[in-house]
N, C-alpha and C. Protein backbone atom coordinates (compact mmCIF):
# COMPACT_ATOMS: atom_id res chain seq x y z
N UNK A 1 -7.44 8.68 -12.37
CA UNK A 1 -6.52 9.29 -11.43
C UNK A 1 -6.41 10.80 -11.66
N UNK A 2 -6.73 11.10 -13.20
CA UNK A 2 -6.40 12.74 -12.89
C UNK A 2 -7.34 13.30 -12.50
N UNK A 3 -8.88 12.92 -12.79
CA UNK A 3 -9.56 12.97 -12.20
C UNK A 3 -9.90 13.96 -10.81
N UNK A 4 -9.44 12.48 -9.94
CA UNK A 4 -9.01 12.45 -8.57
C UNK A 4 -8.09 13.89 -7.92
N UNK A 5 -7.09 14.30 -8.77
CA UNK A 5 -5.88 15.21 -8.68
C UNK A 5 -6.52 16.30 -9.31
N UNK A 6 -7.32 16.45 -10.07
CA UNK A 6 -8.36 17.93 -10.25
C UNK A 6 -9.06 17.92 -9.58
N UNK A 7 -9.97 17.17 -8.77
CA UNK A 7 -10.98 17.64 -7.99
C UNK A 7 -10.38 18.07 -6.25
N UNK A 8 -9.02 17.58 -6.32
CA UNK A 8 -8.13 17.50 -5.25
C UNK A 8 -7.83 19.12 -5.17
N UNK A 9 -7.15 19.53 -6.58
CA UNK A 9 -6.79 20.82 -6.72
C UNK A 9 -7.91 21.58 -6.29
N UNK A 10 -8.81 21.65 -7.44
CA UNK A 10 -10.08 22.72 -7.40
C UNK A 10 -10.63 22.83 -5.77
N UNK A 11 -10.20 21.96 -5.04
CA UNK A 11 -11.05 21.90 -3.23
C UNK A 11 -10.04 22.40 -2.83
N UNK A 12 -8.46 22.17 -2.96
CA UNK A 12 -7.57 23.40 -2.20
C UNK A 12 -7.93 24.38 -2.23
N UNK A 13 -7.29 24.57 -4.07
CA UNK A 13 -8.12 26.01 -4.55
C UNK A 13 -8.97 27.01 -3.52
N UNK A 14 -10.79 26.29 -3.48
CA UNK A 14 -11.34 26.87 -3.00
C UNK A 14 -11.57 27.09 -1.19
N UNK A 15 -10.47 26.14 -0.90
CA UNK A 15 -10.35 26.25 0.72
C UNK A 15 -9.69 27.14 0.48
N UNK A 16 -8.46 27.64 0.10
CA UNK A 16 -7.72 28.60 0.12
C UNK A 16 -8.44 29.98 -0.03
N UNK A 17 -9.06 30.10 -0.90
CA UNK A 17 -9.77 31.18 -1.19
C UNK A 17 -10.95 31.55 -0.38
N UNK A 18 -11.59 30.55 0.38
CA UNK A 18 -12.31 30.69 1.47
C UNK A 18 -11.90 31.72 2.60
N UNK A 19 -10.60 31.52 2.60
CA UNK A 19 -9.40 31.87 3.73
C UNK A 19 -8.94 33.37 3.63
N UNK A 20 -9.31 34.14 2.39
CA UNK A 20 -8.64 35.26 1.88
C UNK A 20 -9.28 36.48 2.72
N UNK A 21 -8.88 37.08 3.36
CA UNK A 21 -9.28 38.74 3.38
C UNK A 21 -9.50 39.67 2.66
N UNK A 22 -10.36 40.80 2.71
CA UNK A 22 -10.67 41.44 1.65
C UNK A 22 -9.09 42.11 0.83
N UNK A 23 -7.83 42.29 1.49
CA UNK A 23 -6.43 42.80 1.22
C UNK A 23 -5.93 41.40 0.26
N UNK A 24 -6.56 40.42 0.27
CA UNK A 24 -6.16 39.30 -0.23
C UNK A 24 -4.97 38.09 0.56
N UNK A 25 -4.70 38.53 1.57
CA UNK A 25 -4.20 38.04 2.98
C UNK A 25 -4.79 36.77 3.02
N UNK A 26 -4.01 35.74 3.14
CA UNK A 26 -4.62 34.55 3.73
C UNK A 26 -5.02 34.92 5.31
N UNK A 27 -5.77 34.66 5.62
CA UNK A 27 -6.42 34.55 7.39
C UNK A 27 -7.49 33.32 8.25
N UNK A 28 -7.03 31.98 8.37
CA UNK A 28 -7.80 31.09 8.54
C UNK A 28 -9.51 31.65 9.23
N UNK A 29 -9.28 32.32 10.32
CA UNK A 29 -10.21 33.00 10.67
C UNK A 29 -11.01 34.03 10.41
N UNK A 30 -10.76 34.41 9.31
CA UNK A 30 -11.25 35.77 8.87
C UNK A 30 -13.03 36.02 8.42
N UNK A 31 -13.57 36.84 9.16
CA UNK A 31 -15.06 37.18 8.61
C UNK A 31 -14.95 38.19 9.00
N UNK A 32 -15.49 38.50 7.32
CA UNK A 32 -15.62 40.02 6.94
C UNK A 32 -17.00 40.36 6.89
N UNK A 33 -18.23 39.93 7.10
CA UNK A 33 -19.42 39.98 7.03
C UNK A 33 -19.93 39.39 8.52
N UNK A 34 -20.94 40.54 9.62
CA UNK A 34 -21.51 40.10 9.98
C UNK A 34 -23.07 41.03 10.10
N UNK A 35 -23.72 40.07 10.77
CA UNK A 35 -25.30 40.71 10.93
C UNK A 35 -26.20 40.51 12.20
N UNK A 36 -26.66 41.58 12.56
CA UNK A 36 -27.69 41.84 13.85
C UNK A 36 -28.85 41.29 13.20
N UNK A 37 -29.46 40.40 13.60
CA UNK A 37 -31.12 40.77 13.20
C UNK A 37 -31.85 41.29 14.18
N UNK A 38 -32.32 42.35 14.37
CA UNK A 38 -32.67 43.31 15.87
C UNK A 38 -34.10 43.10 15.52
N UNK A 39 -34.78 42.65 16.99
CA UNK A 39 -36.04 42.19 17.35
C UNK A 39 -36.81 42.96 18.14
N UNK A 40 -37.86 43.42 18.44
CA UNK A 40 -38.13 44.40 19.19
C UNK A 40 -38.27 44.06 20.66
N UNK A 41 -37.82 44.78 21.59
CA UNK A 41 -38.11 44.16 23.39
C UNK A 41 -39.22 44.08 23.53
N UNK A 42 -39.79 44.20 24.97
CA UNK A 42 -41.13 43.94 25.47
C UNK A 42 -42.20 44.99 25.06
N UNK A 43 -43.08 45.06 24.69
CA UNK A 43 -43.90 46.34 23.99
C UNK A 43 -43.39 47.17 23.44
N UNK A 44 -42.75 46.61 22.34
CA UNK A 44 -41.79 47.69 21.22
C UNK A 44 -42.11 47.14 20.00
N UNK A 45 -41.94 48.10 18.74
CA UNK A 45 -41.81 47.29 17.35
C UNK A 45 -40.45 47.77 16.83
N UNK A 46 -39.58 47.94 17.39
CA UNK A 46 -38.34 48.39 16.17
C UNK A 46 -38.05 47.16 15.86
N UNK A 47 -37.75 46.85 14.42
CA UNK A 47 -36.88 45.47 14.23
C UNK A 47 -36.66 45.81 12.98
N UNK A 48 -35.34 45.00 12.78
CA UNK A 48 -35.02 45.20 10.86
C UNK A 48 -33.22 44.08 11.14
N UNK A 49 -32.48 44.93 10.43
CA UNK A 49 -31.03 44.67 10.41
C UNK A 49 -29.80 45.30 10.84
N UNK A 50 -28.74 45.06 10.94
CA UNK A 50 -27.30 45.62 11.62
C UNK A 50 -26.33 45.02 11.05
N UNK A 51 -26.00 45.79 9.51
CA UNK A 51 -25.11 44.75 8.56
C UNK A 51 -24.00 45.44 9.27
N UNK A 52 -21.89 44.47 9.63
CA UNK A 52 -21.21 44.92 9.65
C UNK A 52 -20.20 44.02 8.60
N UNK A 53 -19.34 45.31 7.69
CA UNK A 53 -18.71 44.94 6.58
C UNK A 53 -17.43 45.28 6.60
N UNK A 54 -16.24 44.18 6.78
CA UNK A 54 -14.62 44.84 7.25
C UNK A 54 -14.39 45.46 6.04
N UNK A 55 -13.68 46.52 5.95
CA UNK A 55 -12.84 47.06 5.05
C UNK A 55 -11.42 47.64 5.49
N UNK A 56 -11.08 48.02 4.35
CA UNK A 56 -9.89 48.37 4.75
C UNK A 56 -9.58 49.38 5.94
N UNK A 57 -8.94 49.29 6.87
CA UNK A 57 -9.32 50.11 8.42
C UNK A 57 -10.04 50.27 9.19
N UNK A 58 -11.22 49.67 8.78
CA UNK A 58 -12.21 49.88 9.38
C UNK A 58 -13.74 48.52 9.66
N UNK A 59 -14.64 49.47 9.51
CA UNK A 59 -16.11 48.34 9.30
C UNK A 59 -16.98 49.46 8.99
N UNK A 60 -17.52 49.13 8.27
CA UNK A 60 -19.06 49.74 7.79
C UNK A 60 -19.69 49.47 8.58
N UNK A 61 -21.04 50.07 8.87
CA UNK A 61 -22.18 49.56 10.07
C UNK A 61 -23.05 49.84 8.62
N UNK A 62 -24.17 49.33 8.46
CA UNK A 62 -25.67 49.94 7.78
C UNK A 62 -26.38 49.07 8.62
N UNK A 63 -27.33 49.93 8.91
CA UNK A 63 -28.30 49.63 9.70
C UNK A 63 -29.55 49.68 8.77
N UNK A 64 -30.88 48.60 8.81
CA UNK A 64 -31.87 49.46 8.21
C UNK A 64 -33.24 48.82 9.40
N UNK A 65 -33.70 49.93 9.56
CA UNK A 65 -34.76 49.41 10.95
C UNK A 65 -35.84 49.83 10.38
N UNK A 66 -36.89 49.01 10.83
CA UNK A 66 -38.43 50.26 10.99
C UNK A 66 -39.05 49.87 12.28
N UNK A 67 -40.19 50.57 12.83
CA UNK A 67 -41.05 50.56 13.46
C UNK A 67 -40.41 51.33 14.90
N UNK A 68 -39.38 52.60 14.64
CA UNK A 68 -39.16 53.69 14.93
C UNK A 68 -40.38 54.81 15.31
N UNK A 69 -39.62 55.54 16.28
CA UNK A 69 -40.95 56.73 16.44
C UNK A 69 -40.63 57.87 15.32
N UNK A 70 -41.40 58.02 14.61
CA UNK A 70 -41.63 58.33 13.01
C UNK A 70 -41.35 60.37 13.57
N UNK A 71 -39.91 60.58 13.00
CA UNK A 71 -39.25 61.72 13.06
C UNK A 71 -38.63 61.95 14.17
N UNK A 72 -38.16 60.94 15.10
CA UNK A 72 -37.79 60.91 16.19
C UNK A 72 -35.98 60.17 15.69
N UNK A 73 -34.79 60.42 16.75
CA UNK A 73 -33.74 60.27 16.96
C UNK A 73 -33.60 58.98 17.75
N UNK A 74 -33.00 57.73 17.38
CA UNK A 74 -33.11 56.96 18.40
C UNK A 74 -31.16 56.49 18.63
N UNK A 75 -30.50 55.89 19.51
CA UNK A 75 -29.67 55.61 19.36
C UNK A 75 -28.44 54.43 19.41
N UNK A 76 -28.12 54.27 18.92
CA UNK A 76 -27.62 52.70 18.54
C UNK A 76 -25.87 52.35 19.27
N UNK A 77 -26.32 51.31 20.12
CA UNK A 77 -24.87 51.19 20.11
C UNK A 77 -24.48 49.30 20.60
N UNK A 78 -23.78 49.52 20.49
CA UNK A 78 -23.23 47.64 20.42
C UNK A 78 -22.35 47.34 22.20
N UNK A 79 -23.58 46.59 22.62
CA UNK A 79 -23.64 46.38 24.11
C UNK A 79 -22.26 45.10 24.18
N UNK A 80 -21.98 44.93 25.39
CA UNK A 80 -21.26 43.76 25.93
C UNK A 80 -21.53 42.55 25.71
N UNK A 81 -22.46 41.85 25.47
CA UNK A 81 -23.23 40.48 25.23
C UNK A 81 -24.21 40.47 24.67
N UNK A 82 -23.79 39.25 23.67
CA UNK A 82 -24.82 38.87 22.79
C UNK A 82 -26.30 38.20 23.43
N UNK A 83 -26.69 38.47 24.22
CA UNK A 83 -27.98 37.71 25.02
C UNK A 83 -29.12 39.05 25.16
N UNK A 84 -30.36 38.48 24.25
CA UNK A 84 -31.41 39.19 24.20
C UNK A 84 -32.51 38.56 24.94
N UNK A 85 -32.30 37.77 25.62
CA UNK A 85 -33.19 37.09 26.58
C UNK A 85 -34.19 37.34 27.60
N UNK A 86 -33.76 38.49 28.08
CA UNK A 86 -34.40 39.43 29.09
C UNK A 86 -35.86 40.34 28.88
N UNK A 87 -35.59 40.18 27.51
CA UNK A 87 -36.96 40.95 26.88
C UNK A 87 -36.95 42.83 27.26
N UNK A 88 -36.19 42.72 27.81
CA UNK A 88 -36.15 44.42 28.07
C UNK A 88 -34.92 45.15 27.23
N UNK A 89 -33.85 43.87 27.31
CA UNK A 89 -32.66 44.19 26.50
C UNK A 89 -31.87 44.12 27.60
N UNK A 90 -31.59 44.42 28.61
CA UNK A 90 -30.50 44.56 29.46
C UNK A 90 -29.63 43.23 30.02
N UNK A 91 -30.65 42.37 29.56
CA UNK A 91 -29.33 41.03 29.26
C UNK A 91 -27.88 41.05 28.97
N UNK A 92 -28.07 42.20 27.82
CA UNK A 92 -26.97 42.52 26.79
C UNK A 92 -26.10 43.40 27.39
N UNK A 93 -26.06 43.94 28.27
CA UNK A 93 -25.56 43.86 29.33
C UNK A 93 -25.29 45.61 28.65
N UNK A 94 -24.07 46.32 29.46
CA UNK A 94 -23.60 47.84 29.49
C UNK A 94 -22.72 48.12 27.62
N UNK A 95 -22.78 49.10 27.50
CA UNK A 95 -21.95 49.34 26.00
C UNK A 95 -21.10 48.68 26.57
N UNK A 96 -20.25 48.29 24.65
CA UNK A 96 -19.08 47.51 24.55
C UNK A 96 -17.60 48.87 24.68
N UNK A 97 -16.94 48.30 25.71
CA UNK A 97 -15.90 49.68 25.87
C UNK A 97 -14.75 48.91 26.37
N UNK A 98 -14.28 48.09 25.94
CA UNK A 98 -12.66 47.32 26.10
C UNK A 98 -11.55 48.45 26.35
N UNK A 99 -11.39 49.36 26.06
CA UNK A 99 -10.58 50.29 26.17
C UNK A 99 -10.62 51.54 27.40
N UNK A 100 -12.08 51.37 27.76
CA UNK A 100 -12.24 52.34 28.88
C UNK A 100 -12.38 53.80 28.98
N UNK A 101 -12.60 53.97 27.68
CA UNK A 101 -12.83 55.33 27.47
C UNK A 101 -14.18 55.66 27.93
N UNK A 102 -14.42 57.47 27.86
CA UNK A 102 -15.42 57.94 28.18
C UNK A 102 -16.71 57.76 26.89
N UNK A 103 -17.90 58.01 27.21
CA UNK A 103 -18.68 57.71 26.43
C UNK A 103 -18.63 59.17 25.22
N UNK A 104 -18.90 58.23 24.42
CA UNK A 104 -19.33 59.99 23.03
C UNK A 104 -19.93 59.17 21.99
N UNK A 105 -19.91 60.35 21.01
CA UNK A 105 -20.26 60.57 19.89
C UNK A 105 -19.60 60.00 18.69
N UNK A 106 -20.10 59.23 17.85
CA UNK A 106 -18.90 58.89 17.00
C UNK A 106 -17.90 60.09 15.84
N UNK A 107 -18.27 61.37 16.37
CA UNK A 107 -17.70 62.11 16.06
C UNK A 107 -16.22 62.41 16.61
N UNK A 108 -16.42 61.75 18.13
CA UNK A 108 -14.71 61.69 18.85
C UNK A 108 -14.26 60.30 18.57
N UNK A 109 -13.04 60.50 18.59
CA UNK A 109 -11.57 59.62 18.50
C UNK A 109 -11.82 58.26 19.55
N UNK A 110 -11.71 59.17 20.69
CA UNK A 110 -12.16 58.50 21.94
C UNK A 110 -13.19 58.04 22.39
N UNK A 111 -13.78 57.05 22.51
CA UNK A 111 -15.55 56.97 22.91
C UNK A 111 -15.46 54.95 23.35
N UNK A 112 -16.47 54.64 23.36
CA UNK A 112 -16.82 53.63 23.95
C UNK A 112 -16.69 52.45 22.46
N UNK A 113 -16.16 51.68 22.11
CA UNK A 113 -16.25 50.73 21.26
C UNK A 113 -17.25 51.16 20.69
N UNK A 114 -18.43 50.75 21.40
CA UNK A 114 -19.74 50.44 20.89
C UNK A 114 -20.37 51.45 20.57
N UNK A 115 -20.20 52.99 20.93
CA UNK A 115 -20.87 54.39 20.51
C UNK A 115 -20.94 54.46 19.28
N UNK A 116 -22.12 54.15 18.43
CA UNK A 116 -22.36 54.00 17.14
C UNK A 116 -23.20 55.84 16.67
N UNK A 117 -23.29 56.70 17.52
CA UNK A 117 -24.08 57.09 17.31
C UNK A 117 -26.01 57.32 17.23
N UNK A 118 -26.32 58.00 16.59
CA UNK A 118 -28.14 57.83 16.21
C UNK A 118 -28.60 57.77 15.05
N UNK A 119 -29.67 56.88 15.00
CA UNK A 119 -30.59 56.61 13.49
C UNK A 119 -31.66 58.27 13.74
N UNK A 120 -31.74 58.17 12.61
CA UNK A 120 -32.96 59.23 12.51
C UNK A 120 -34.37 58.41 11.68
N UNK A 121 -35.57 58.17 12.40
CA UNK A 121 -36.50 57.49 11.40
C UNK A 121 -37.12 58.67 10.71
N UNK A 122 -37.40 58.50 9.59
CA UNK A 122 -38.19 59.72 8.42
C UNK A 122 -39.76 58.71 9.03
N UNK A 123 -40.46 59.71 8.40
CA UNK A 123 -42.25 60.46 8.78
C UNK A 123 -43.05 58.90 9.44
N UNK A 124 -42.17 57.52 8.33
CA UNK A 124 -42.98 56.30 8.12
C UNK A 124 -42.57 55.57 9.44
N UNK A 125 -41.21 55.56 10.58
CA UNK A 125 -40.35 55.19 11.21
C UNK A 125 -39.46 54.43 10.78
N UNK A 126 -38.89 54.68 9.68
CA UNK A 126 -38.28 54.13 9.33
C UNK A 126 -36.59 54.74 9.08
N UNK A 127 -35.60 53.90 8.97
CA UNK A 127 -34.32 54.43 9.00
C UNK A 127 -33.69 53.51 7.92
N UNK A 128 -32.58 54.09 7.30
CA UNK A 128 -31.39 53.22 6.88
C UNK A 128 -30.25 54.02 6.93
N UNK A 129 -29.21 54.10 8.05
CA UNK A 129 -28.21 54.46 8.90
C UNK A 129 -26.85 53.98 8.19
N UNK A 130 -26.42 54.91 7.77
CA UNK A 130 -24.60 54.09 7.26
C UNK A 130 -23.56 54.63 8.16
N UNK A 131 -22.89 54.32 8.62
CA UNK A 131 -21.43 54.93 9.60
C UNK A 131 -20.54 53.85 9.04
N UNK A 132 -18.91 54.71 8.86
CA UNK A 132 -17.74 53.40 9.17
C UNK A 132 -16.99 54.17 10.32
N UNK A 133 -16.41 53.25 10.73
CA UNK A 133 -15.65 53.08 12.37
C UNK A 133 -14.32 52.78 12.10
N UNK A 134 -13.34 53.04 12.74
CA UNK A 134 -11.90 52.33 12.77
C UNK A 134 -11.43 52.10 13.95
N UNK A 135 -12.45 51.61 15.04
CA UNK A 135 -12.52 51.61 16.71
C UNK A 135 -12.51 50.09 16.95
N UNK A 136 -13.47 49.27 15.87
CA UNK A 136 -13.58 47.86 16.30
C UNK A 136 -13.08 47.31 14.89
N UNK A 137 -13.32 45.67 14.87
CA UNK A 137 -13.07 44.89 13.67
C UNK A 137 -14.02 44.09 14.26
N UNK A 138 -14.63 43.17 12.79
CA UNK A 138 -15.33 41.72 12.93
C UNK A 138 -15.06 41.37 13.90
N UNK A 139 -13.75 39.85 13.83
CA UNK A 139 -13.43 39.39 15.08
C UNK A 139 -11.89 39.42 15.26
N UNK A 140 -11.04 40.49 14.81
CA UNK A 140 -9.96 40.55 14.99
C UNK A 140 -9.32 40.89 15.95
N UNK A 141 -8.23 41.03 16.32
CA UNK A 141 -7.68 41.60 17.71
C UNK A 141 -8.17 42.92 18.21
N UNK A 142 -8.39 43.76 17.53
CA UNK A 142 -8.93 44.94 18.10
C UNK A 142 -10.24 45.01 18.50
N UNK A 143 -10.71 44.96 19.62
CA UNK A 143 -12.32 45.24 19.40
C UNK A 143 -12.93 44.35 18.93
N UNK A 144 -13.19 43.11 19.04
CA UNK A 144 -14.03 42.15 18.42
C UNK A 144 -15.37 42.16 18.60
N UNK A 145 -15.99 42.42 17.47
CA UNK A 145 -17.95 42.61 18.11
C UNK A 145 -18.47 41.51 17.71
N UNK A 146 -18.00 40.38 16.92
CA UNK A 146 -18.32 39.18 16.81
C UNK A 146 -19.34 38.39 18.15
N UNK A 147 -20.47 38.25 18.11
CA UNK A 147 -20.84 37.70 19.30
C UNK A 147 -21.67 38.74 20.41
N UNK A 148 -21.60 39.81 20.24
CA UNK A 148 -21.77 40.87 20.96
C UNK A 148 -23.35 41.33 20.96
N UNK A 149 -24.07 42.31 21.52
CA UNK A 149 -25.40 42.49 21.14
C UNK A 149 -25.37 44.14 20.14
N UNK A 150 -26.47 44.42 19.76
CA UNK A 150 -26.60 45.65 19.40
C UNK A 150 -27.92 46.04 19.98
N UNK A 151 -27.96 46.93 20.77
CA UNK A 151 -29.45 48.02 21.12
C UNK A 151 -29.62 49.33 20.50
N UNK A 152 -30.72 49.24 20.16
CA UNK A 152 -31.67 50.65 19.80
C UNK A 152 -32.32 51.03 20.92
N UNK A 153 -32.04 52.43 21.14
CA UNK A 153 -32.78 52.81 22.14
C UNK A 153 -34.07 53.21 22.03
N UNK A 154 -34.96 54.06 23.11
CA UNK A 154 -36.22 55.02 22.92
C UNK A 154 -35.55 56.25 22.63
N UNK A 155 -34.35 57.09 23.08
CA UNK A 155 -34.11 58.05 22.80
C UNK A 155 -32.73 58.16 22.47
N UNK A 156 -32.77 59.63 21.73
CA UNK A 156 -31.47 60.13 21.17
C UNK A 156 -30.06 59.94 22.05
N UNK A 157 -28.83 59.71 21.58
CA UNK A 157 -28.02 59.69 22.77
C UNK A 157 -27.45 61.17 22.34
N UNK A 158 -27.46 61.52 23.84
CA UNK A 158 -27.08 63.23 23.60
C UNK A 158 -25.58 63.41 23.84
N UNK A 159 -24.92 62.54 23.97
CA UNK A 159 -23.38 62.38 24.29
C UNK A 159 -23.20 62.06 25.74
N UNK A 160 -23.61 62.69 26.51
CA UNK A 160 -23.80 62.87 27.94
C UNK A 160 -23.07 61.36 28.52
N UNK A 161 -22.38 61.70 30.02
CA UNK A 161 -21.73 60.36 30.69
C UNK A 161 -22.90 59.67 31.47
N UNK A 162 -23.14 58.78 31.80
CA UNK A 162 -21.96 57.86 31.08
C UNK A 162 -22.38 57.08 29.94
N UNK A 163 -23.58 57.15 29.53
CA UNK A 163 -24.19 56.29 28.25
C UNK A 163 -25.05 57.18 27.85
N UNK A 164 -25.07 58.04 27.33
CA UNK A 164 -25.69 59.29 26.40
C UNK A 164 -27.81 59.37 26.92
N UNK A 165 -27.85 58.78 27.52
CA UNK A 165 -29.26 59.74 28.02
C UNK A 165 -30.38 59.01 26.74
N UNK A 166 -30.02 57.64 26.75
CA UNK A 166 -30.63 57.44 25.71
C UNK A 166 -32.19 56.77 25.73
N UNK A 167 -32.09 56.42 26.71
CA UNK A 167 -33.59 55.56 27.46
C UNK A 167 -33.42 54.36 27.34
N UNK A 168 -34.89 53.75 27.68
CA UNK A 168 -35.25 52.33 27.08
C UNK A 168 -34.09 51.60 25.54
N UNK A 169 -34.30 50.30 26.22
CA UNK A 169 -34.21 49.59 24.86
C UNK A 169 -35.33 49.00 24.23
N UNK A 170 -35.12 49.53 22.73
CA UNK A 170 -36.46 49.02 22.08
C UNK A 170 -35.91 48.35 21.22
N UNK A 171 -34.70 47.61 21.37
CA UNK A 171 -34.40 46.56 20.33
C UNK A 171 -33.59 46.29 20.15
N UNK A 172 -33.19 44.48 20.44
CA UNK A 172 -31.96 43.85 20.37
C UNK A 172 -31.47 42.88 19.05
N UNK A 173 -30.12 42.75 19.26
CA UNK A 173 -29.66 41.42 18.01
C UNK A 173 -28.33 41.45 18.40
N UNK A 174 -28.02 40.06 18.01
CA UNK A 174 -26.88 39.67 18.50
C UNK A 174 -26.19 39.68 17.29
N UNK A 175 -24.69 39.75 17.50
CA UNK A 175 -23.66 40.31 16.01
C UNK A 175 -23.28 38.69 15.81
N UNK A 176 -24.10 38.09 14.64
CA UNK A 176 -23.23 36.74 14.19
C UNK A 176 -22.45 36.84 12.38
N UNK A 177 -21.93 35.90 12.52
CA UNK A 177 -21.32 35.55 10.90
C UNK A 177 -22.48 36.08 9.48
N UNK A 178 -22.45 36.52 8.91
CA UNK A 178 -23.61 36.27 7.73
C UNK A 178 -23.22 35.39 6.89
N UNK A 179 -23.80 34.57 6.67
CA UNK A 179 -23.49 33.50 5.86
C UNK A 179 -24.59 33.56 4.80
């Protein structure tokens, strides 16, 4: 029987702790880890990853891609829907912008959810991109990108309305759990 009543404990235990937020907050729902795996569209090679990591206020983005145009600006931002189906990317429908703001730079306050900014690939095309944000969360009330897509474009986004002048999509992934 005690047995029974330790292995009882130790599985609360670790349900409970399953449950914790990085603040140490119980939150039944809580994921603090998710990931893009970005695939390249129709005659493209960008593909790699789109780690997002809650922290306190915010989320980390790291991105790490290759098969970039090698010293070229490309630009990243987290579309309306998770559906890469289309092969062109536009499945994924327009940036993510719940709030309705104008498009920018993640240098403004104000901008589109999803305005992540641009990767820069060095000589090989390759990138590894870090930004944190305090615009969205995992899947919390604010901004939820849980589910959502992420595109890489062909070109730099120059800020410009209404979606920064960025071109083609050369590469999608949808934002799930990392497990």
């Amino acid at each position: 029987m005690r047995a029974v009543h330790a292995v009882l404990i130790l599985a609360g235990a670790f349900a409970l702790s399953a449950c914790q937020t990085p603040s140490g907050a119980a939150h039944a729902n809580s994921v603090t880890r998710a990931i893009a795996d970005m695939s390249p569209t129709n005659g493209n090679t960008a593909r790699g990853v789109v780690l997002f990591i809650a922290e306190e206020g915010g989320v980390r983005i790291v991105a790490e891609i290759e098969g970039l145009d090698p010293g070229q600006q490309h630009a990243i931002h987290i579309h309306e829907t998770g559906d890469c189906s289309s092969g062109d990317g536009k499945s994924a429908g327009g940036h993510y912008n719940p709030e309705g703001h104008d498009h920018a730079l993640p240098d403004h306050s104000e901008r589109h959810a999803g305005d992540l900014g641009n990767l820069t690939a060095d000589e090989n095309g390759v990138t590894r991109y870090e930004l944190w944000v305090d615009n969205v969360t995992i899947n919390g009330k604010h901004n939820p990108i849980l589910g959502r897509g992420v595109i890489i474009h062909a070109k730099a986004d120059d800020g410009g309305q209404p979606t920064g002048n960025a071109g083609a999509r050369i590469s999608c992934g949808v934002i799930g759990p990392d497990n």
